[in-house]
N, C-alpha and C. Protein backbone atom coordinates (compact mmCIF):
# COMPACT_ATOMS: atom_id res chain seq x y z
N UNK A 1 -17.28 -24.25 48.46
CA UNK A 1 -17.69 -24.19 47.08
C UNK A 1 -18.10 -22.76 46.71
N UNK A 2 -17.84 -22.84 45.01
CA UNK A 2 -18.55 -20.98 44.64
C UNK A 2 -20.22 -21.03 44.65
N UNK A 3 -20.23 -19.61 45.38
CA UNK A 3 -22.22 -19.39 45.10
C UNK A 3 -22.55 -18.92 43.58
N UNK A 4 -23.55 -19.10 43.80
CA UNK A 4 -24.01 -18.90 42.32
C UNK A 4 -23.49 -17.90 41.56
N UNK A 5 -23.46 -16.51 42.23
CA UNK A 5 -23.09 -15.50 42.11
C UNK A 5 -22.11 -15.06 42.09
N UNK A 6 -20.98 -15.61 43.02
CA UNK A 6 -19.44 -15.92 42.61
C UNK A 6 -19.57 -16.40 41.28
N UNK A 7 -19.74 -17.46 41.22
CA UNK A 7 -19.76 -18.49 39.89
C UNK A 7 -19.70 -17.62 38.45
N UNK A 8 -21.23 -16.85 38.45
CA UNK A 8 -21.60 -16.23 37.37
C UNK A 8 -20.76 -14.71 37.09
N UNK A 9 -19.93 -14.49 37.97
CA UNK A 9 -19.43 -12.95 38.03
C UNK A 9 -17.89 -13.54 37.23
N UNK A 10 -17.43 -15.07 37.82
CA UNK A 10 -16.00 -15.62 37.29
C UNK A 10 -16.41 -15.72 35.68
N UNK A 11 -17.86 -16.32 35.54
CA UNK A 11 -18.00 -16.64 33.90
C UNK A 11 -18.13 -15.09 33.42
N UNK A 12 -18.52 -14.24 34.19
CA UNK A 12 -18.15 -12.98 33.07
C UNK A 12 -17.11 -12.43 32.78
N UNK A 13 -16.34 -12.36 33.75
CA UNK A 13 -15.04 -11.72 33.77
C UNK A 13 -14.25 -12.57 32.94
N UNK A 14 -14.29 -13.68 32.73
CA UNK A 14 -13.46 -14.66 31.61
C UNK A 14 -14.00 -14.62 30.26
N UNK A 15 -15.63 -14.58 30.12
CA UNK A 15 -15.39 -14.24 28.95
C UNK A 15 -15.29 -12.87 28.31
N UNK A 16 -15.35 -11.64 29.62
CA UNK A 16 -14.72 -10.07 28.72
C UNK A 16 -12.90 -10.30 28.42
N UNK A 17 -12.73 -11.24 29.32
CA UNK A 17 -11.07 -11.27 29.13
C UNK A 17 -10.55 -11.93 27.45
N UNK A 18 -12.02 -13.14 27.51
CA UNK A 18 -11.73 -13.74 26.12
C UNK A 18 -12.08 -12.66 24.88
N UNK A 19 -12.92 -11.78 25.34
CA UNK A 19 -13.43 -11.07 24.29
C UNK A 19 -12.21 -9.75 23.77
N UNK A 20 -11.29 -9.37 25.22
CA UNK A 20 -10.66 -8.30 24.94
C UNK A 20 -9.42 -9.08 24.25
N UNK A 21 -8.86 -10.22 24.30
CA UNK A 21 -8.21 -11.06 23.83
C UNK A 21 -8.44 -11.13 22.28
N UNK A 22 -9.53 -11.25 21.98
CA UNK A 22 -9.73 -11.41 20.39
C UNK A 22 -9.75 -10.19 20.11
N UNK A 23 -10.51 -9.23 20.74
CA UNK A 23 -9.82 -7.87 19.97
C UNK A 23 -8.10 -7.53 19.91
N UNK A 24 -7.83 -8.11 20.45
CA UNK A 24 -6.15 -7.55 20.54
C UNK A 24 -5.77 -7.84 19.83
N UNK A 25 -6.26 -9.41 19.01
CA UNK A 25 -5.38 -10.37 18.30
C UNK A 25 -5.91 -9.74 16.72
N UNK A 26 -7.03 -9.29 16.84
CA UNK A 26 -7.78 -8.52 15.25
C UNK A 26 -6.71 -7.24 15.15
N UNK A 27 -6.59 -6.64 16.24
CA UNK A 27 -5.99 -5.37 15.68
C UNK A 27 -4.38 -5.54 15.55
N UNK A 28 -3.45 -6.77 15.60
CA UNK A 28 -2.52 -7.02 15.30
C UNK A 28 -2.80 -7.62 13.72
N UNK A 29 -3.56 -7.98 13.18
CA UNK A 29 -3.33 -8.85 12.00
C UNK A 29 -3.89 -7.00 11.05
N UNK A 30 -3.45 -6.26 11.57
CA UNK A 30 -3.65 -4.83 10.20
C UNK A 30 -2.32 -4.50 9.60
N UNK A 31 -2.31 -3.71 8.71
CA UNK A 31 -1.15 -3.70 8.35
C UNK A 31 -0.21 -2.76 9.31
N UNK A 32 1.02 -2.69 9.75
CA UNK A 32 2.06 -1.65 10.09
C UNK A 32 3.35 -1.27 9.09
N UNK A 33 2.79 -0.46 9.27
CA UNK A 33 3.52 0.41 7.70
C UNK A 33 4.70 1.10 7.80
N UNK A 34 5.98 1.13 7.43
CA UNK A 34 7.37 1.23 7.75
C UNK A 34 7.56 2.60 6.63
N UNK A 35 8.72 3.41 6.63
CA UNK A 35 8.77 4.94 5.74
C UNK A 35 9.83 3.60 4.78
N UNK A 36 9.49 4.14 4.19
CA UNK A 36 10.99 3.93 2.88
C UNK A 36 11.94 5.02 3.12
N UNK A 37 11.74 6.11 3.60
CA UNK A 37 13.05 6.84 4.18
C UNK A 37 13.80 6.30 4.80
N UNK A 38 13.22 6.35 6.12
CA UNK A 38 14.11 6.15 7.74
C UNK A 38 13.76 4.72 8.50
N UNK A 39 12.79 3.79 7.60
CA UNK A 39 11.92 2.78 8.16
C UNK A 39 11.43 3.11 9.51
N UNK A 40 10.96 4.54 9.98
CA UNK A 40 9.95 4.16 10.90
C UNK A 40 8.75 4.15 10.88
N UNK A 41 8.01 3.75 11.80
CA UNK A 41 6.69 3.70 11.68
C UNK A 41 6.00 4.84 11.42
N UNK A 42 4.83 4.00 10.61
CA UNK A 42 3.70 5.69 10.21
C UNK A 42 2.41 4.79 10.20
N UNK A 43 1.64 5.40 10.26
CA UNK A 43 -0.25 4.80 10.38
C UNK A 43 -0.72 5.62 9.05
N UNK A 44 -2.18 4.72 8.62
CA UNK A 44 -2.96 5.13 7.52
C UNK A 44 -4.03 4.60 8.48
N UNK A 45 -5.31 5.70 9.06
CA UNK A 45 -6.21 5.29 9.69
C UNK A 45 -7.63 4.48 8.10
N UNK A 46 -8.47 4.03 8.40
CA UNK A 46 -9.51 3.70 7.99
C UNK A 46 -10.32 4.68 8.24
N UNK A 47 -11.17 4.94 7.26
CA UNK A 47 -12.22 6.53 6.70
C UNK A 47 -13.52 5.57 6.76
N UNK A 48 -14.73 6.49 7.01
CA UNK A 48 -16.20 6.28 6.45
C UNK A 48 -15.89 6.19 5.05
N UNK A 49 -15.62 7.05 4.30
CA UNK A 49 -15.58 6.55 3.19
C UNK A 49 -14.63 5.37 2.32
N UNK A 50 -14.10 4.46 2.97
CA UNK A 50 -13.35 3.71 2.14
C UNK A 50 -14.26 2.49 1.69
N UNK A 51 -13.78 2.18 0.33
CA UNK A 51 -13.98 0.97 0.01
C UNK A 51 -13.65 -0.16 0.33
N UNK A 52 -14.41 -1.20 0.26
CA UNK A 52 -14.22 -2.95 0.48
C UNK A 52 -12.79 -2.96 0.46
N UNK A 53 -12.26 -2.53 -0.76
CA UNK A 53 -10.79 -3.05 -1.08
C UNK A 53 -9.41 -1.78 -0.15
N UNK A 54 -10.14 -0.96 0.06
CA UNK A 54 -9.14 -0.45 1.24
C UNK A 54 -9.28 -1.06 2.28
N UNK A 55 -11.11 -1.40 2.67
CA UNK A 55 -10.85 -2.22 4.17
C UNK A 55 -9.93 -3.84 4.42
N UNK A 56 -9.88 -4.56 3.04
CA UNK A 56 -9.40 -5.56 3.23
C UNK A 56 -8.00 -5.39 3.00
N UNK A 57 -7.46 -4.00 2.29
CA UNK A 57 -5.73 -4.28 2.32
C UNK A 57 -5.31 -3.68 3.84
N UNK A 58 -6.54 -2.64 4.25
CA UNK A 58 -5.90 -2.24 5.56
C UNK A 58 -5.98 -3.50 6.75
N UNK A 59 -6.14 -4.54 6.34
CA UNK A 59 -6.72 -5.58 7.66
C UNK A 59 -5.59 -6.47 6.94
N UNK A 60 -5.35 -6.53 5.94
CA UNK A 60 -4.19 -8.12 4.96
C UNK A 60 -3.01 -7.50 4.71
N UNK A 61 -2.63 -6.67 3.64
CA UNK A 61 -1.49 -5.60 3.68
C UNK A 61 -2.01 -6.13 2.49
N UNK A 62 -2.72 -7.12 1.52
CA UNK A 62 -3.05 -7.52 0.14
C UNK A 62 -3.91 -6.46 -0.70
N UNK A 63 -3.07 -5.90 -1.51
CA UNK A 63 -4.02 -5.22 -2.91
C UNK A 63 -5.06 -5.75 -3.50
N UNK A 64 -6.59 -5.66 -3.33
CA UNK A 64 -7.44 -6.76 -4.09
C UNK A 64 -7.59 -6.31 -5.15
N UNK A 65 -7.18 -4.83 -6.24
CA UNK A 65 -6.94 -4.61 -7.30
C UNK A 65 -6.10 -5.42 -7.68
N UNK A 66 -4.91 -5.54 -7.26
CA UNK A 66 -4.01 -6.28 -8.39
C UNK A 66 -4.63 -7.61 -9.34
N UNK A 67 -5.03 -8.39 -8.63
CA UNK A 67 -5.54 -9.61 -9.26
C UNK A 67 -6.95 -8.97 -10.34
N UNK A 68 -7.59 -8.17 -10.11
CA UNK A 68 -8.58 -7.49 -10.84
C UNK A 68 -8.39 -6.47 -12.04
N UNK A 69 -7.12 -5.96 -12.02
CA UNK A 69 -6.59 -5.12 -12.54
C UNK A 69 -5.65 -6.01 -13.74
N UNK A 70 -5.22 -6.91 -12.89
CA UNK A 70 -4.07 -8.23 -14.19
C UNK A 70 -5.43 -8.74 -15.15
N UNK A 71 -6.79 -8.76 -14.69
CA UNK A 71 -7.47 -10.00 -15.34
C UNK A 71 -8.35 -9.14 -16.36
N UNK A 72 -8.43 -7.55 -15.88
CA UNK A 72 -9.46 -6.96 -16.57
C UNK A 72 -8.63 -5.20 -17.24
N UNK A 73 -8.21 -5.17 -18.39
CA UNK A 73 -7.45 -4.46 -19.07
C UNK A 73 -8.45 -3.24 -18.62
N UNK A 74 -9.98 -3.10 -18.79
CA UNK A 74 -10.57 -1.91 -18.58
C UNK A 74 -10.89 -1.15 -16.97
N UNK A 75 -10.72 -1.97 -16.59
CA UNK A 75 -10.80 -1.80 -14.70
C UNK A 75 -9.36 -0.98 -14.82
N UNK A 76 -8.12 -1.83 -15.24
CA UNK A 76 -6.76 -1.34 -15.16
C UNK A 76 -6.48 0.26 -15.19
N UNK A 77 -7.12 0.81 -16.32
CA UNK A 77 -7.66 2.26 -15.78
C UNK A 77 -7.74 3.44 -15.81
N UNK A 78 -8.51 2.81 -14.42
CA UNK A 78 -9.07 3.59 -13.14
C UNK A 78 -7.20 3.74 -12.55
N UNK A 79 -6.41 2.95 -12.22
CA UNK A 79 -4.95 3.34 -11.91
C UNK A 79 -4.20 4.26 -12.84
N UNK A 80 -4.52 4.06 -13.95
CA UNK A 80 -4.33 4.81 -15.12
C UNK A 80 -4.56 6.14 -14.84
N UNK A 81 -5.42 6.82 -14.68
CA UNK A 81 -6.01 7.87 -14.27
C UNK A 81 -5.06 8.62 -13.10
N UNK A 82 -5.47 7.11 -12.19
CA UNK A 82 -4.85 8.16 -10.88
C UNK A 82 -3.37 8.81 -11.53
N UNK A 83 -2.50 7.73 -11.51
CA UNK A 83 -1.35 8.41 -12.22
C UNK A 83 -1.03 9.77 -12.85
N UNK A 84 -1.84 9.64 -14.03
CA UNK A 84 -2.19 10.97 -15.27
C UNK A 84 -2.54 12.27 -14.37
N UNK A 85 -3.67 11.57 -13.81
CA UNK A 85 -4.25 13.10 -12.72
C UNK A 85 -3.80 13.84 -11.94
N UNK A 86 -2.66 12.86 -11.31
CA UNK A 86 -1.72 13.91 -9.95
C UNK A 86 -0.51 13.80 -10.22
N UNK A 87 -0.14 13.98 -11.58
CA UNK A 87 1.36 14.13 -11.98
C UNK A 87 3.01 13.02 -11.83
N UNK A 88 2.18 11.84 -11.49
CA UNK A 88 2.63 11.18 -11.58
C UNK A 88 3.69 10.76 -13.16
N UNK A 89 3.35 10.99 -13.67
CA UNK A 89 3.51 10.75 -15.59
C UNK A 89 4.78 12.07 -15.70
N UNK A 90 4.85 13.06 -14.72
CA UNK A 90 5.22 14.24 -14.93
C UNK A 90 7.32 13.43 -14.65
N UNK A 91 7.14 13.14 -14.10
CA UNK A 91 8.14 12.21 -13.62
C UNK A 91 8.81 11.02 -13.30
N UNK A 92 8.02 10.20 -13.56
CA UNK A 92 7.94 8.63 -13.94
C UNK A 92 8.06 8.89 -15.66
N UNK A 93 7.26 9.62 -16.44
CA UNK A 93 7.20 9.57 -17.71
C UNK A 93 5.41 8.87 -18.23
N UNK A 94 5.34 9.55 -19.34
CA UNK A 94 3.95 8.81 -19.42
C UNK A 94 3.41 7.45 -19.84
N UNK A 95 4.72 6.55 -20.51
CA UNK A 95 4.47 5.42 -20.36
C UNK A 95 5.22 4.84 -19.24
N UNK A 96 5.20 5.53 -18.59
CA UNK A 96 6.15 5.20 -16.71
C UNK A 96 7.32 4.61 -17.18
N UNK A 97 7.80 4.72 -18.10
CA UNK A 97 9.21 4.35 -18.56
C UNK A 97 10.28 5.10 -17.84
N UNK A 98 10.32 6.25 -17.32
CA UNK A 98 10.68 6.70 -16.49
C UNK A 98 11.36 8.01 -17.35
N UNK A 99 11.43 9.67 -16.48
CA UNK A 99 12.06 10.93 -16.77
C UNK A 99 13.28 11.18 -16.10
N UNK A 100 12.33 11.69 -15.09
CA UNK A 100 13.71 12.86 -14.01
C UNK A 100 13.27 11.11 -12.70
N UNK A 101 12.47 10.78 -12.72
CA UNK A 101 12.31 9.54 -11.78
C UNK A 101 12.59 7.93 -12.33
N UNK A 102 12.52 6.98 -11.86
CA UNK A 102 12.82 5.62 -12.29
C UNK A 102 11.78 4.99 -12.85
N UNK A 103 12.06 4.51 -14.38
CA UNK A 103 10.92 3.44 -14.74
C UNK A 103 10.17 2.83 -13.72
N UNK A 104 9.06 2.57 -13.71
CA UNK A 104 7.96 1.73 -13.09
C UNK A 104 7.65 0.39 -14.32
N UNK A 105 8.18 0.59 -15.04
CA UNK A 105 7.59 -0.49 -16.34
C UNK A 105 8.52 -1.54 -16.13
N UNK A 106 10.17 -0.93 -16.07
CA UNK A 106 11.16 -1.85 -15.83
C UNK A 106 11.34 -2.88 -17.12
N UNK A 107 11.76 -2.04 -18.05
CA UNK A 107 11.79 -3.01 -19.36
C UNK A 107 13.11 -2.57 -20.25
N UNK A 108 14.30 -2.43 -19.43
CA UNK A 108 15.23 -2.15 -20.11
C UNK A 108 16.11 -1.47 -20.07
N UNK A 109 17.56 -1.17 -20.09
CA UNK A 109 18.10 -0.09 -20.41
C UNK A 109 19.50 -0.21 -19.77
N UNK A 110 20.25 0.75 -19.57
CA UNK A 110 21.35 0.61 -19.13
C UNK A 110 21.43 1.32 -17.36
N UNK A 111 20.37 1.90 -16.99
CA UNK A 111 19.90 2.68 -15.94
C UNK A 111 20.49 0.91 -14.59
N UNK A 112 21.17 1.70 -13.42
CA UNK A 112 20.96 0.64 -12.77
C UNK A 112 19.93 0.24 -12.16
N UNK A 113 18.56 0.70 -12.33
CA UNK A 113 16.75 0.71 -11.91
C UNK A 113 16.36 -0.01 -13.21
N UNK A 114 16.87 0.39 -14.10
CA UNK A 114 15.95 -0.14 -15.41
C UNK A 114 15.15 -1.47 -15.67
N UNK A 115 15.76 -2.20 -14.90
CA UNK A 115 15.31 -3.67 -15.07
C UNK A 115 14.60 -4.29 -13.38
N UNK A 116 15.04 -3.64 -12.24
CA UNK A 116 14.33 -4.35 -11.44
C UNK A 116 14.31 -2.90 -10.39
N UNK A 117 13.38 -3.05 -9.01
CA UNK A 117 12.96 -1.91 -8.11
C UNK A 117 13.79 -1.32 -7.14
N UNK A 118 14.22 -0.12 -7.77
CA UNK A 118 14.66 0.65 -6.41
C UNK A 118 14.87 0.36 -5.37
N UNK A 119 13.57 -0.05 -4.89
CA UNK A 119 13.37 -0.82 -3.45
C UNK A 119 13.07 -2.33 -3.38
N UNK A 120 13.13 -2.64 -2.78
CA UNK A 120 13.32 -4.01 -3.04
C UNK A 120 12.07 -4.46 -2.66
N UNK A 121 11.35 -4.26 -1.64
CA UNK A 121 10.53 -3.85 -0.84
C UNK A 121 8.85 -3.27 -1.62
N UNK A 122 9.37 -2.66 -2.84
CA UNK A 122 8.36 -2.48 -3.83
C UNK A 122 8.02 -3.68 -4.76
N UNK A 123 8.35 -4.81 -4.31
CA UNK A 123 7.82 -6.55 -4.73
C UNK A 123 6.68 -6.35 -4.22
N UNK A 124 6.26 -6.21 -2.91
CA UNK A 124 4.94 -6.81 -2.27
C UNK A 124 4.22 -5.07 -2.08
N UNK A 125 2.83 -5.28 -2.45
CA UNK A 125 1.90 -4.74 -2.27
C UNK A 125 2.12 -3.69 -1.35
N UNK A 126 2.39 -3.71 -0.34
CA UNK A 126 2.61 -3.06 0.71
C UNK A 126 3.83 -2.27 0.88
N UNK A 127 4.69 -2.93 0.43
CA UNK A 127 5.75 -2.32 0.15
C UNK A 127 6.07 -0.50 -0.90
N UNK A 128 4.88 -1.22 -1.86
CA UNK A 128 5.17 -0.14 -2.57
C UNK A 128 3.82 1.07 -2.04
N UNK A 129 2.50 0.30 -1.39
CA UNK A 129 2.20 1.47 -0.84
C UNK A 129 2.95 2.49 0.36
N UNK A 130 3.97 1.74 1.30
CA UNK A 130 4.86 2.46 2.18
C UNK A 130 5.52 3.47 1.01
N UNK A 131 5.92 3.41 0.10
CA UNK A 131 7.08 4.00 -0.76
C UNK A 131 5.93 5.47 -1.18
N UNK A 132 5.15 5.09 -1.85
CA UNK A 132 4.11 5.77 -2.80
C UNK A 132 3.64 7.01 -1.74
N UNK A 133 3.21 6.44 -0.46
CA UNK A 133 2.10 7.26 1.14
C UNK A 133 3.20 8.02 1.29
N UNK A 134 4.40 7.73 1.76
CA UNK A 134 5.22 8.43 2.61
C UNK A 134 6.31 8.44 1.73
N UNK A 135 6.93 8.75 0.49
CA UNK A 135 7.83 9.08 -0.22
C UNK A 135 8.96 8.17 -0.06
N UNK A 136 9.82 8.58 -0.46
CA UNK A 136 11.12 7.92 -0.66
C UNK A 136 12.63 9.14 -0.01
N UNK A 137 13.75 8.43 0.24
CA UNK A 137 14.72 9.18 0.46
C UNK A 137 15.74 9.72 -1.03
N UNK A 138 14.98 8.95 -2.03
CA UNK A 138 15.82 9.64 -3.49
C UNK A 138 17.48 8.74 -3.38
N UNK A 139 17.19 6.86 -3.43
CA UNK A 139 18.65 6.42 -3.67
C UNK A 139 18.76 6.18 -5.00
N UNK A 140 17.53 7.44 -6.16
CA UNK A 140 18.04 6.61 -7.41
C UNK A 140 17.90 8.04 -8.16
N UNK A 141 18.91 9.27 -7.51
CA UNK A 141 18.46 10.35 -7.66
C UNK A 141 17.51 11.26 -6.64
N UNK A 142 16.49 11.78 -6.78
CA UNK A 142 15.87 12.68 -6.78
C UNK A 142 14.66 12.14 -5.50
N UNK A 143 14.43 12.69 -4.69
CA UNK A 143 13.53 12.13 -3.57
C UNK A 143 11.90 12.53 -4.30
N UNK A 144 11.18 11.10 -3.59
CA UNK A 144 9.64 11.46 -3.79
C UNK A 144 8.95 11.82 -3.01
N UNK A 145 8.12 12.97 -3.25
CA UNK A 145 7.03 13.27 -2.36
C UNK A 145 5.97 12.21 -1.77
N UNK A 146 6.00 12.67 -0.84
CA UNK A 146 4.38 12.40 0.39
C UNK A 146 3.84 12.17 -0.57
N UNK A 147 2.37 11.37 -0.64
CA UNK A 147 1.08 11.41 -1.51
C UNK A 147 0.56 11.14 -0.36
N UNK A 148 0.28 10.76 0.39
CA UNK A 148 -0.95 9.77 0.86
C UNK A 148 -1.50 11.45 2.01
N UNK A 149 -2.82 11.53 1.65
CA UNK A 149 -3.45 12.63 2.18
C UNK A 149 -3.96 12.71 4.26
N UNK A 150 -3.60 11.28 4.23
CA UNK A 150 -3.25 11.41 5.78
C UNK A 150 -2.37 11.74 6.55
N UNK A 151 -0.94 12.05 5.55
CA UNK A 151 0.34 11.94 6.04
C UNK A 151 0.25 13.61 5.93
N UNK A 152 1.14 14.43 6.93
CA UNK A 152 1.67 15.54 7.14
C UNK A 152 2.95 15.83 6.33
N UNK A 153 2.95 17.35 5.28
CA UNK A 153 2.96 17.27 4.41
C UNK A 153 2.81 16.85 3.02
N UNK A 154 2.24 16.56 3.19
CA UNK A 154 1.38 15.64 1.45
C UNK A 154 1.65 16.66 0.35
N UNK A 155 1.83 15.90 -0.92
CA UNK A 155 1.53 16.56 -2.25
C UNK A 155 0.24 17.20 -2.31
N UNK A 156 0.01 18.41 -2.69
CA UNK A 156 -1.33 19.42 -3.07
C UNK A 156 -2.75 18.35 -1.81
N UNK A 157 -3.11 18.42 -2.39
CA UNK A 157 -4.66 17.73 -2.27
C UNK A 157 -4.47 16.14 -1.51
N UNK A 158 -3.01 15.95 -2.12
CA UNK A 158 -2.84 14.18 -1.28
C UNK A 158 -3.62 13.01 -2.05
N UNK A 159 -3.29 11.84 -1.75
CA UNK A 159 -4.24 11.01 -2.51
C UNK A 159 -4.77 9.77 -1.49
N UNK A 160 -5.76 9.47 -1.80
CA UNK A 160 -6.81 8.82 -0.84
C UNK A 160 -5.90 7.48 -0.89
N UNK A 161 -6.37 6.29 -0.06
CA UNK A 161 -5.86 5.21 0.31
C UNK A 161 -6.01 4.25 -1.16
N UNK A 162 -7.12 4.89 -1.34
CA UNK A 162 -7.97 3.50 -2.83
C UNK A 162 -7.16 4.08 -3.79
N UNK A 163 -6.84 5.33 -3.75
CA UNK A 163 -6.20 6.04 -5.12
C UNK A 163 -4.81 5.42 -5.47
N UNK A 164 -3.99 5.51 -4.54
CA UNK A 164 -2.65 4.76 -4.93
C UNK A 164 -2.94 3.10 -4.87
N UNK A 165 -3.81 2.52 -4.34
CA UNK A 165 -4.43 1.09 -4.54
C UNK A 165 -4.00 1.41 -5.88
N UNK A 166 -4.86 1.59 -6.34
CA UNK A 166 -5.23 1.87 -8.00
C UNK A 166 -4.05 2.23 -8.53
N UNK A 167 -3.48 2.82 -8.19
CA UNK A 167 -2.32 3.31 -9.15
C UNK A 167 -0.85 1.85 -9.19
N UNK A 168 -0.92 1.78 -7.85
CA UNK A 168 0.06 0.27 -7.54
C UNK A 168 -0.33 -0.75 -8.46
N UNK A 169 -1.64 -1.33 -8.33
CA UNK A 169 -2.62 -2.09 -9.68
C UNK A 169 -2.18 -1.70 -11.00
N UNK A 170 -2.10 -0.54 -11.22
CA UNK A 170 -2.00 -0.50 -12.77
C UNK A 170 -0.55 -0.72 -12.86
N UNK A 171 0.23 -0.02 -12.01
CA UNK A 171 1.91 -0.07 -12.29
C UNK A 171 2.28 -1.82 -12.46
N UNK A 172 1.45 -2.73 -11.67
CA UNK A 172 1.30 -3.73 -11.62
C UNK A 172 1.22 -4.27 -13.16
N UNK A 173 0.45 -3.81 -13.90
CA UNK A 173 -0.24 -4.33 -15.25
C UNK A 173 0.41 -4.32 -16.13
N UNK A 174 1.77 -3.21 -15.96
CA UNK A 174 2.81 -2.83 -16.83
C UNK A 174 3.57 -3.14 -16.79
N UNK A 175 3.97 -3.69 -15.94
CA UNK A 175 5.68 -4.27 -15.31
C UNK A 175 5.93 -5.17 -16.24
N UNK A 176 7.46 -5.05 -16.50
CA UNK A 176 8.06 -5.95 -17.06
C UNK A 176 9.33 -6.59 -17.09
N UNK A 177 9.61 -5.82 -15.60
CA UNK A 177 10.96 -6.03 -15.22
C UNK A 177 11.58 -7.89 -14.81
N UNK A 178 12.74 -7.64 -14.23
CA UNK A 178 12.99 -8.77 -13.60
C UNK A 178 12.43 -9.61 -12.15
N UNK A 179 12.59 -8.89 -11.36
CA UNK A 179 12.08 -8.96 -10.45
C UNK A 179 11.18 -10.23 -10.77
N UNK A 180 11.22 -10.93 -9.66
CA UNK A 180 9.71 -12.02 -10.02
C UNK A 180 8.07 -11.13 -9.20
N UNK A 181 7.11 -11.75 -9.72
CA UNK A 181 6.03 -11.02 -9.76
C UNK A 181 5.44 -11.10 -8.49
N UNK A 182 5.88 -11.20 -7.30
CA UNK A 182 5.19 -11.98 -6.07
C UNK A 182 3.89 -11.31 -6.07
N UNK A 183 3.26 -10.21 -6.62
CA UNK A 183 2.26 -9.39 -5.78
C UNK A 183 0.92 -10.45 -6.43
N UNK A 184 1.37 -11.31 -7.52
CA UNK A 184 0.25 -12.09 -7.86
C UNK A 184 -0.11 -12.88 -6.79
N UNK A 185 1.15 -13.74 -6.26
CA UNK A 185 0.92 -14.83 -5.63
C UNK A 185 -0.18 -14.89 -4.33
């Protein structure tokens, strides 16, 4: 039979095994984030400074603006802003109807973008933060810059994780394309 001490050394070692087990299984349910270029992998670490709603899209891949941003026209924005502020408008256009880049509003036209997304992939939340962080390869024209300020080469200054939150949210608020709306669901 086990001595006590056998005994109590098996109950520890099973439950650090159970414990390293649940950590393994937490750090699989974060998001992994694919390029809209080349689809390979890229990381967005978690900051001291992030907010609630970065920590829960970096753990869900879920925008908790969007639903906040659809329900509350003045929250909406704060995405507003981001846009306007880092030149976004410069090329999207300022009612994101779209310039030298593709509508984001998606309400029309003869453009083969005009009515539904570039990417297809820019349906879900996540999708369009992969596109937004790490740019695009330009299949509708003209390639987009880096934003996301973790990524190597970034636009000027880069933009924080919550910032394109916010900006995805508002592009969200405007849409009017075909596409069905999954990012509500």
């Amino acid at each position: 039979m086990f001595s006590n001490k056998a005994l109590r050394s098996t109950l520890i070692i099973s439950m650090l095994t159970l414990v390293g087990l649940t950590f393994s299984f937490q750090a699989k349910a974060a998001c992994d984030f694919v390029s809209t270029k080349d689809n390979s992998p890229f990381v967005i670490k978690g900051t001291d400074t992030d907010t609630p709603e970065v920590k829960e899209f970096l753990a869900t891949c879920k925008n908790p603006y969007t639903a906040k941003f659809a329900a509350d026209a003045e929250a909406a924005k704060q995405g507003k802003k981001v846009l306007s502020y880092n030149g976004c408008t410069g090329c999207h256009g300022g009612n994101l109807g779209g310039l030298m880049a593709p509508s984001l509003v998606k309400n029309g036209g003869v453009g083969a973008f005009d009515t539904r997304w570039v990417y297809a992939k820019n349906g879900t939340d996540k999708g369009m933060f992969e596109t937004i962080a790490n740019g695009t390869p330009g299949i509708s024209g003209g390639t987009m810059f880096i934003w996301h300020n973790q990524l190597e080469g970034h636009t000027g200054d880069g933009l924080t994780t919550d910032e394109i939150l916010k900006a995805i949210s508002y592009i969200r608020t405007v849409y009017k394309g075909t596409d069905e709306k999954t990012w509500l669901k």
